[in-house]
Structures are given as C-alpha cells and as structure tokens.
Protein backbone atom coordinates (compact mmCIF):
# COMPACT_ATOMS: atom_id res chain seq x y z
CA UNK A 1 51.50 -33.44 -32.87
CA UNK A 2 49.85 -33.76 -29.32
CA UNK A 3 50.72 -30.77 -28.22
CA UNK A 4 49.30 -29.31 -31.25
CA UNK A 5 46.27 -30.52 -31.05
CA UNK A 6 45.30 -29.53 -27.20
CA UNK A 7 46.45 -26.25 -28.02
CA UNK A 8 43.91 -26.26 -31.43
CA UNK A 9 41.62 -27.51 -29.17
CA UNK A 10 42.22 -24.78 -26.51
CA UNK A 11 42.06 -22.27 -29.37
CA UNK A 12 38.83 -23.24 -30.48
CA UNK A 13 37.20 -23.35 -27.24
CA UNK A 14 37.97 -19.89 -26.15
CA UNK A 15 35.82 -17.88 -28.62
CA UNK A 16 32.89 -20.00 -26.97
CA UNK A 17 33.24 -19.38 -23.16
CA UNK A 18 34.17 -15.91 -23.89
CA UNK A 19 30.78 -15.45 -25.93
CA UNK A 20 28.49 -14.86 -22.93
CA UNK A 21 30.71 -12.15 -21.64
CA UNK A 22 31.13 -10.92 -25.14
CA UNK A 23 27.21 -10.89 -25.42
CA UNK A 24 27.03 -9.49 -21.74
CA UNK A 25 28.44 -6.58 -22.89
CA UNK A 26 26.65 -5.70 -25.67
CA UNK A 27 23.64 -6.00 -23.78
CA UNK A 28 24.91 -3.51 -20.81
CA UNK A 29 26.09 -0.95 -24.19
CA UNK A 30 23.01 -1.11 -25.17
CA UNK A 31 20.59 1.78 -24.42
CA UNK A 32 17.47 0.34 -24.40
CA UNK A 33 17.84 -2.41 -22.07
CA UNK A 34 17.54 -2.41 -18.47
CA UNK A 35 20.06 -4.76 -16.63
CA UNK A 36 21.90 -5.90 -13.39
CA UNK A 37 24.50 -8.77 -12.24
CA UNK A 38 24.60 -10.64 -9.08
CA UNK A 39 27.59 -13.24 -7.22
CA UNK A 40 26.92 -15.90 -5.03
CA UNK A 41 28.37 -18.99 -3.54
CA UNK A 42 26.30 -21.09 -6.60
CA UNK A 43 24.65 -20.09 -9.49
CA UNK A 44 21.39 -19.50 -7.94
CA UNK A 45 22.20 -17.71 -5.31
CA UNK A 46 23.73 -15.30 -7.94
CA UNK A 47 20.90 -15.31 -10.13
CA UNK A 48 18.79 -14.42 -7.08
CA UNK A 49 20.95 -11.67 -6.48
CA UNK A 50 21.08 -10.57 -10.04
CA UNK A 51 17.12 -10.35 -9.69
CA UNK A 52 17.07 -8.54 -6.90
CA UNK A 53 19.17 -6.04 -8.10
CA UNK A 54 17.25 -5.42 -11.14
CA UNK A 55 13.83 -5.29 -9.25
CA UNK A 56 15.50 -2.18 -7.62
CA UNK A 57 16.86 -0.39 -10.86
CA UNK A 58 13.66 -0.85 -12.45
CA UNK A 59 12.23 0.80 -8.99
CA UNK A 60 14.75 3.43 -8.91
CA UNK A 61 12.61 5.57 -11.19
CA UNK A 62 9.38 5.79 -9.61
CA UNK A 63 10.55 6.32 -5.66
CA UNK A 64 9.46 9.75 -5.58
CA UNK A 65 6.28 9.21 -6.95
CA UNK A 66 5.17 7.24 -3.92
CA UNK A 67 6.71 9.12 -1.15
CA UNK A 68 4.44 12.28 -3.01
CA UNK A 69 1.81 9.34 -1.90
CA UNK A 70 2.89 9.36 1.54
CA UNK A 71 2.66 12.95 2.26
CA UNK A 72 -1.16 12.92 1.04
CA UNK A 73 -1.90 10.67 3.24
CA UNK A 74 -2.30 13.23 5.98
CA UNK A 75 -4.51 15.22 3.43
CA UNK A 76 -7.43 13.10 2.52
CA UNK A 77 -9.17 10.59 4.63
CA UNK A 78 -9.23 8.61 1.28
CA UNK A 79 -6.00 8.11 0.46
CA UNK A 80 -4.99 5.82 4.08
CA UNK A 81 -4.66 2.94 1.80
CA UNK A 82 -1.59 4.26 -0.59
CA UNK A 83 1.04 4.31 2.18
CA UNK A 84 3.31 1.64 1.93
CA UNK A 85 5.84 2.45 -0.53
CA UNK A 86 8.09 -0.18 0.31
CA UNK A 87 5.00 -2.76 -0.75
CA UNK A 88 4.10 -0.49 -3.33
CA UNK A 89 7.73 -0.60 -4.88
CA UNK A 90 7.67 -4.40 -4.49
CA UNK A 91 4.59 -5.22 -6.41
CA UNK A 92 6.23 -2.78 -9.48
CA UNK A 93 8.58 -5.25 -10.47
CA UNK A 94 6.87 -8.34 -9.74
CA UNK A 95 5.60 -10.74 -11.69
CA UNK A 96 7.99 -8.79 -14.47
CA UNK A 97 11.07 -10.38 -13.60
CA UNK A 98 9.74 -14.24 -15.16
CA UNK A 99 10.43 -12.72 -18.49
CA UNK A 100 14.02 -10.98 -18.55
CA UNK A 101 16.78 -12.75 -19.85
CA UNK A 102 19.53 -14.51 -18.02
CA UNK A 103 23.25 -15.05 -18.83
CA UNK A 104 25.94 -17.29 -16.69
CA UNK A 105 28.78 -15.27 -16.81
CA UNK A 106 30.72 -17.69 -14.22
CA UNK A 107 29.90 -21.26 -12.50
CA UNK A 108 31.33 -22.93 -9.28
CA UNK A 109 31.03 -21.10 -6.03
CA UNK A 110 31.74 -17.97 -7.18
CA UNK A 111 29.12 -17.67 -9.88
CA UNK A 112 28.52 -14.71 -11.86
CA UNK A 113 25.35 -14.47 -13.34
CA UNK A 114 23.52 -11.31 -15.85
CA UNK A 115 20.02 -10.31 -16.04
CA UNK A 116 18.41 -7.63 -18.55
CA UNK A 117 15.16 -6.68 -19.79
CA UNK A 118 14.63 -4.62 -23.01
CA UNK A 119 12.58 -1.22 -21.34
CA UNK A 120 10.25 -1.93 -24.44
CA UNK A 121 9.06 -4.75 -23.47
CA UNK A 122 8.63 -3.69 -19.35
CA UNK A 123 6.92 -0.48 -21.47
CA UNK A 124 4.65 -3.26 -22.97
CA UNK A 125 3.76 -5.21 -19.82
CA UNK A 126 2.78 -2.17 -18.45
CA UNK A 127 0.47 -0.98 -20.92
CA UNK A 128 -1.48 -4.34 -20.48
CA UNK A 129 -1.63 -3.34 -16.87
CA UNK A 130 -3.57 0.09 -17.60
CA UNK A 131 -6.01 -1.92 -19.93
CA UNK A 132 -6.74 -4.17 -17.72
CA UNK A 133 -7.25 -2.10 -15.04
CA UNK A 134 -9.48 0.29 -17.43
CA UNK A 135 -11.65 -2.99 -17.62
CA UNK A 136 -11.81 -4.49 -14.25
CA UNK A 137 -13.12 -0.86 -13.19
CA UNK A 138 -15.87 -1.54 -15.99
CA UNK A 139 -16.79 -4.80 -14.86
CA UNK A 140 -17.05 -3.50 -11.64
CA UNK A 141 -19.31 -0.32 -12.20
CA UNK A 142 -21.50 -2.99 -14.35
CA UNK A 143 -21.42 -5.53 -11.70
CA UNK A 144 -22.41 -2.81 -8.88
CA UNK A 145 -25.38 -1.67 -10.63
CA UNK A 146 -27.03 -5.16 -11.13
CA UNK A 147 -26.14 -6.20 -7.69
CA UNK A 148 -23.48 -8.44 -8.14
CA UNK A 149 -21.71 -6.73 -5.11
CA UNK A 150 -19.19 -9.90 -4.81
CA UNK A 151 -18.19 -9.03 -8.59
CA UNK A 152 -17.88 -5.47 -8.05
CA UNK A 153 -15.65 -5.83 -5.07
CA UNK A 154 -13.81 -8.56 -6.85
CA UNK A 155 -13.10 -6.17 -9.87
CA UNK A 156 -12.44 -2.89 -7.94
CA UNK A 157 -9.71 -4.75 -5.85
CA UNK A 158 -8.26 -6.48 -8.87
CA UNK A 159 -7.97 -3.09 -10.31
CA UNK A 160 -6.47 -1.80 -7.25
CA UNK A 161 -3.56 -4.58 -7.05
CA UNK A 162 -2.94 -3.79 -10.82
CA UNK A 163 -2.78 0.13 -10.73
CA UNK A 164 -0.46 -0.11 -7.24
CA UNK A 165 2.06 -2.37 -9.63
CA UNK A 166 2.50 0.78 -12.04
CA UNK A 167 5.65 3.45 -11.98
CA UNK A 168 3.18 6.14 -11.99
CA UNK A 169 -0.41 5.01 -10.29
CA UNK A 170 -1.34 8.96 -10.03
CA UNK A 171 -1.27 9.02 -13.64
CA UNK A 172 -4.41 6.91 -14.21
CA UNK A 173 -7.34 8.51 -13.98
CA UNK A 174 -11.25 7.34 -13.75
CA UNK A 175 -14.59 9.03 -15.98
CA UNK A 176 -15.25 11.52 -12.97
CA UNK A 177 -11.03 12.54 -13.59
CA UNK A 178 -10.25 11.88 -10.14
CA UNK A 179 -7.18 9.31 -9.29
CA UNK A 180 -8.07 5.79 -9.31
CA UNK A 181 -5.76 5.47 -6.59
CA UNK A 182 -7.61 7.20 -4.36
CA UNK A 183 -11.34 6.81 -5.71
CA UNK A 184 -11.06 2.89 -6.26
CA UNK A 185 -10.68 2.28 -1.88
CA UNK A 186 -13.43 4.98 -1.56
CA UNK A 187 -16.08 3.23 -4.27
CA UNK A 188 -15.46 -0.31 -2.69
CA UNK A 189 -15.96 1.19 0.99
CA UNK A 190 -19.02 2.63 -0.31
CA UNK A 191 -20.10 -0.61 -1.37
CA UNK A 192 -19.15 -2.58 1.93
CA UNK A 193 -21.01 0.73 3.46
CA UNK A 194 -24.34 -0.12 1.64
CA UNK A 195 -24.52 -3.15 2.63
CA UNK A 196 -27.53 -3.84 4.96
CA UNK A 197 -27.64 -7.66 6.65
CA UNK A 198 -30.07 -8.90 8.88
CA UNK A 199 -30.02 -12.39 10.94
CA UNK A 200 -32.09 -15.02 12.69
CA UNK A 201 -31.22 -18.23 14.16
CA UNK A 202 -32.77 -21.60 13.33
CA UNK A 203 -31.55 -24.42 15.39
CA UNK A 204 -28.40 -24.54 14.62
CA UNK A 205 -28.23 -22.67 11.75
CA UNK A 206 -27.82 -19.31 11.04
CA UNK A 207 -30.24 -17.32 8.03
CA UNK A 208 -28.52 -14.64 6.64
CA UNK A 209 -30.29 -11.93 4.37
CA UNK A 210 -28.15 -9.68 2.55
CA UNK A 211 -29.36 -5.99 0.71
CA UNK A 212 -27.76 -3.70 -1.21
CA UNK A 213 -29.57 -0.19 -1.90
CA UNK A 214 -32.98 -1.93 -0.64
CA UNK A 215 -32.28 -4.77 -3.22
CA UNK A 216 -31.19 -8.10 -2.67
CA UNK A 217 -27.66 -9.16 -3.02
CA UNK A 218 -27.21 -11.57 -6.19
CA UNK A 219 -23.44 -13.11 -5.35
CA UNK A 220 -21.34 -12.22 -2.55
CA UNK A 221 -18.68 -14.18 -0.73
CA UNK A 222 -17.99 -14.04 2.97
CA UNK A 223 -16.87 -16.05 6.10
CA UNK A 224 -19.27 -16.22 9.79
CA UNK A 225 -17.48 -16.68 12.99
CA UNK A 226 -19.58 -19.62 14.18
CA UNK A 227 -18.95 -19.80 17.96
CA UNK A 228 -15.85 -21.70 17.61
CA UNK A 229 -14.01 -20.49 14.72
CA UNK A 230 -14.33 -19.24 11.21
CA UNK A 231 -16.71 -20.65 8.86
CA UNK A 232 -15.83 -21.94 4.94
CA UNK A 233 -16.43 -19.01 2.32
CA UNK A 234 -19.89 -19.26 2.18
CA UNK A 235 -22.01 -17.32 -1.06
CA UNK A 236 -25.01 -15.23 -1.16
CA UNK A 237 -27.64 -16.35 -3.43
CA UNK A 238 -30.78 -14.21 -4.57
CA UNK A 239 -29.89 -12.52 -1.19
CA UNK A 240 -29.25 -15.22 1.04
CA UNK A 241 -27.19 -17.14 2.96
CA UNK A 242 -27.32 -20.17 5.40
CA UNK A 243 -24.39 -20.86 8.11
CA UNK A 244 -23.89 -23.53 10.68
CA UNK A 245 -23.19 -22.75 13.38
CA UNK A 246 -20.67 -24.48 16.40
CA UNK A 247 -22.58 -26.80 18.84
CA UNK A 248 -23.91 -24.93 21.56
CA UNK A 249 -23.53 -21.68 20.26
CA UNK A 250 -26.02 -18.99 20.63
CA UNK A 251 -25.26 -16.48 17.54
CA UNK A 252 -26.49 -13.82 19.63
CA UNK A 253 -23.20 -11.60 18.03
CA UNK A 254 -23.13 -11.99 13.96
CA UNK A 255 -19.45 -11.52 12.96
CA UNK A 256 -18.88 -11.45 9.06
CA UNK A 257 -15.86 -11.04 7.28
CA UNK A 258 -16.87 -10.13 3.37
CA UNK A 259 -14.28 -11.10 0.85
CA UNK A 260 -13.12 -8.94 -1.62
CA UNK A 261 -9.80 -10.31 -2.22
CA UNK A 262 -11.16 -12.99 -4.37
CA UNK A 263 -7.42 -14.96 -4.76
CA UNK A 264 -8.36 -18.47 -5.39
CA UNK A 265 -10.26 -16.85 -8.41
CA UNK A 266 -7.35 -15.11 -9.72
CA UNK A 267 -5.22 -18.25 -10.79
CA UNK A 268 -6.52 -18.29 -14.18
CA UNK A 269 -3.73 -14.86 -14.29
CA UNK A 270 -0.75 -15.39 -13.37
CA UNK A 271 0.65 -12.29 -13.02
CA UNK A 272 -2.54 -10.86 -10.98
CA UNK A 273 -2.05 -14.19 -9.15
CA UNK A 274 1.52 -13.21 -7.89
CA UNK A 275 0.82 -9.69 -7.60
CA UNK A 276 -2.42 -10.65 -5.18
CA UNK A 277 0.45 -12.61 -3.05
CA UNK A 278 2.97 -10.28 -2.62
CA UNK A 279 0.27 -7.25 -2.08
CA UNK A 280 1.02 -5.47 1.29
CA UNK A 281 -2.14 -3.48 2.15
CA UNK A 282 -3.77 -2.19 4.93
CA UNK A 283 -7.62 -4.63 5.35
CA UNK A 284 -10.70 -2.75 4.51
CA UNK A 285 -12.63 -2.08 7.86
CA UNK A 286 -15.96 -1.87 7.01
CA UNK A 287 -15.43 -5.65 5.27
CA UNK A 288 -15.78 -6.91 8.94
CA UNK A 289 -19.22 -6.39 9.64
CA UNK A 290 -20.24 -6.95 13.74
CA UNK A 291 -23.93 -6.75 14.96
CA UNK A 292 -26.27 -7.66 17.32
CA UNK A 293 -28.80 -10.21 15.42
C-alpha cells in the first residue's frame, strides 16, 4: 500500500510541474506574442538573460530604421542629435519590459526561465507614447509663446526622449510636416539661441536678468559656476535670478548651464522617468552659455 501511494502521489504531481512548460509552449505557438528564454547559474540571472534577449527581438525590427538615421546625419546640420542607434535601440524596449510575463521553466543553478509579451499590448504602450508626445510638443509651443522658456524646454525634451523610444521615430510628424526627430533639437536650440542674459555683481552676489524675444523670462532653471564649483539649480522669476557666489570670487566670466532635462520633475512618470535615465544623447551646446559680464 506504500508503494502505492508515493507512486499516486508521484502521478499527481507531474501534471503540475509539467504545466509551466506545457503553458510555455503555447505561448511560443502563439502568433501574437513576442517571447524569449534565458539560463543562468540562479533564477535571476536567467530571468535577466531572458530580458535581455527579448529587449533585442523586440529591437530586431526597427534596426534599419536608425542606421537610415545615421546616414542623414552627414546631410543636415539638424539631425547631429539622432546618431546613436545603439542608445536609440536601448531606450525602445525600456521601460516595456516591467510588464511582460514571466514563467520558471527550471530552478537550482541551472535555471530556465520564459518571458513574453502579447505584440498588442507593446502596440498599445506605444500608441500612448505618440499621444504623449503629440502633447508635450503642445505644451511646449504654448509654454514658448508666454515665456515660460523652462516649460518649453522641459516639454520639447520630454517629447524628444519619448519619440527616440519608438520603432519608427521618422514616422511622426509635427503641424509644419517636417520630422519631429529632427525639428524638436532645432526648436529647443532656437530657444536656448534667443535667449539674451545680462549680469552685474553685488557683493557677493551675482544679479542675473534673463530675456527671451525682448521679454522677460517667466520660469527657467539653470546652474552658475560660482568661482569654486557649480551652484544649486537656481529659477528665474519675472526675469530674474540671484546667485552667490564663492568667497573671493570676482564673476568677471558668467558660466551658465540651462537645464532642459528637467529629471527630478519627471518622477511623477515612471516610464519617462526610466527612459530620461537610460537616454544616451549628445548635450545641447548652446545650453552652456559663457560671457563676459
């Protein structure tokens, strides 16, 4: 009767560690999925590996699209900010890959682990993208005419991070029906470009007046090198700005750095959040702004 029993028991425990695999390979049958596996020594390691290997199926598709970007680089003096593919590629899948599913194939140290997502819902997530982008580029237009120049870079860049995380970023186009890609980097360099700031020095402070288009700046965020380092983000209100500047120092140079990246202020999104960190792109120049006061 013992021997019955472990083997009723063995019987009845088969059907349930053969059901992920079972599962596993209904979801690879299936069409409409997108998936991957990945080993490792524990079952982390093989879920990182399972990760990885789906952030570069999903990327697969949309290679050539930014090595087209690459060769018009050397086309348009524009389009220097769309050239690194491998960053590009990155920020496609992330910030996707929280929300696929995950199966444990096999434990221990040589762990087996499954992940898929349904290409409906990565469809889905990037549809949000477009809207979004769509509206930051609103916000930003709306922000530029009223002076809010700290806004409009905000938005423009926000935009920019979003539209770099699509397969197909040449797609998207703005009201004028030129590429976003290339006419979002222009529009915020032609912000940054009519910017006009003057200085003086009191004590040991430093008064900062910012314009933009002979008007005074409403909000704008940027950091002061004060003689013996970089100051906090300091804001522009109703045009100005105060800074304090290092004991001793003469301020006889102005160095600014204007923000535009505007991170901190992104953790109310997650996903913009993580696609801000893991953005590889070339600094705006004419955000540092040198001159003699």
């Amino acid at each position: 009767m013992t021997v019955m029993r472990v083997l009723l028991g063995i019987l009845l425990l088969f059907p349930s560690l053969s059901a992920p695999a079972q599962d596993w390979e209904r979801i690879k049958a299936d069409g409409g999925v997108i998936w991957a596996e990945g080993w490792g020594s524990s079952v982390e390691e093989a879920d990182r590996e399972a990760l990885a290997a789906l952030a570069s199926r999903i990327s697969v598709g949309v290679t050539s699209d930014f090595q087209s970007f690459e060769q018009q680089r050397s086309t348009s003096s524009g389009t220097e900010y769309l050239s690194w593919r491998s960053g590009s590629l990155r920020v496609v899948t992330t910030a996707v890959l929280s929300g696929t599913g995950r199966v444990v194939l096999k434990g221990g140290r040589r762990a087996h682990v499954g992940r898929w997502i349904h290409r409906s819902e990565l469809e889905a997530v990037m549809l949000s993208r477009e809207q979004r982008i769509l509206e930051y580029e609103e916000s930003a237009c709306s922000a530029e005419e009223e002076g809010r120049i700290g806004d409009a870079l905000r938005y423009h860049y926000w935009a920019y991070v979003l539209l770099r995380s699509l397969p197909r970023p040449s797609s998207m186009r703005g009201g004028d029906g030129r590429m976003l890609l290339v006419g979002i980097p222009e529009r915020m360099n032609g912000i940054l470009g009519g910017l006009s700031v003057r200085a003086a020095k009191e004590g040991s402070r430093m008064l900062l007046s910012f314009r933009y288009d002979g008007c005074p700046v409403r909000n704008l965020s940027f950091v002061c090198f004060t003689g013996a380092g970089w100051s906090p983000r300091t804001e522009v209100s109703g045009g100005a700005a105060t800074v304090e500047l290092a004991q001793g120092a003469l301020g006889e140079i102005v160095q600014l750095k204007i923000e535009y990246r505007y991170e901190a202020d992104a953790v109310v999104d997650p996903e913009l959040s993580e696609l801000l960190r893991v953005s590889e792109m070339r600094p705006l120049g004419k955000a540092q702004i040198i001159f003699r006061r």
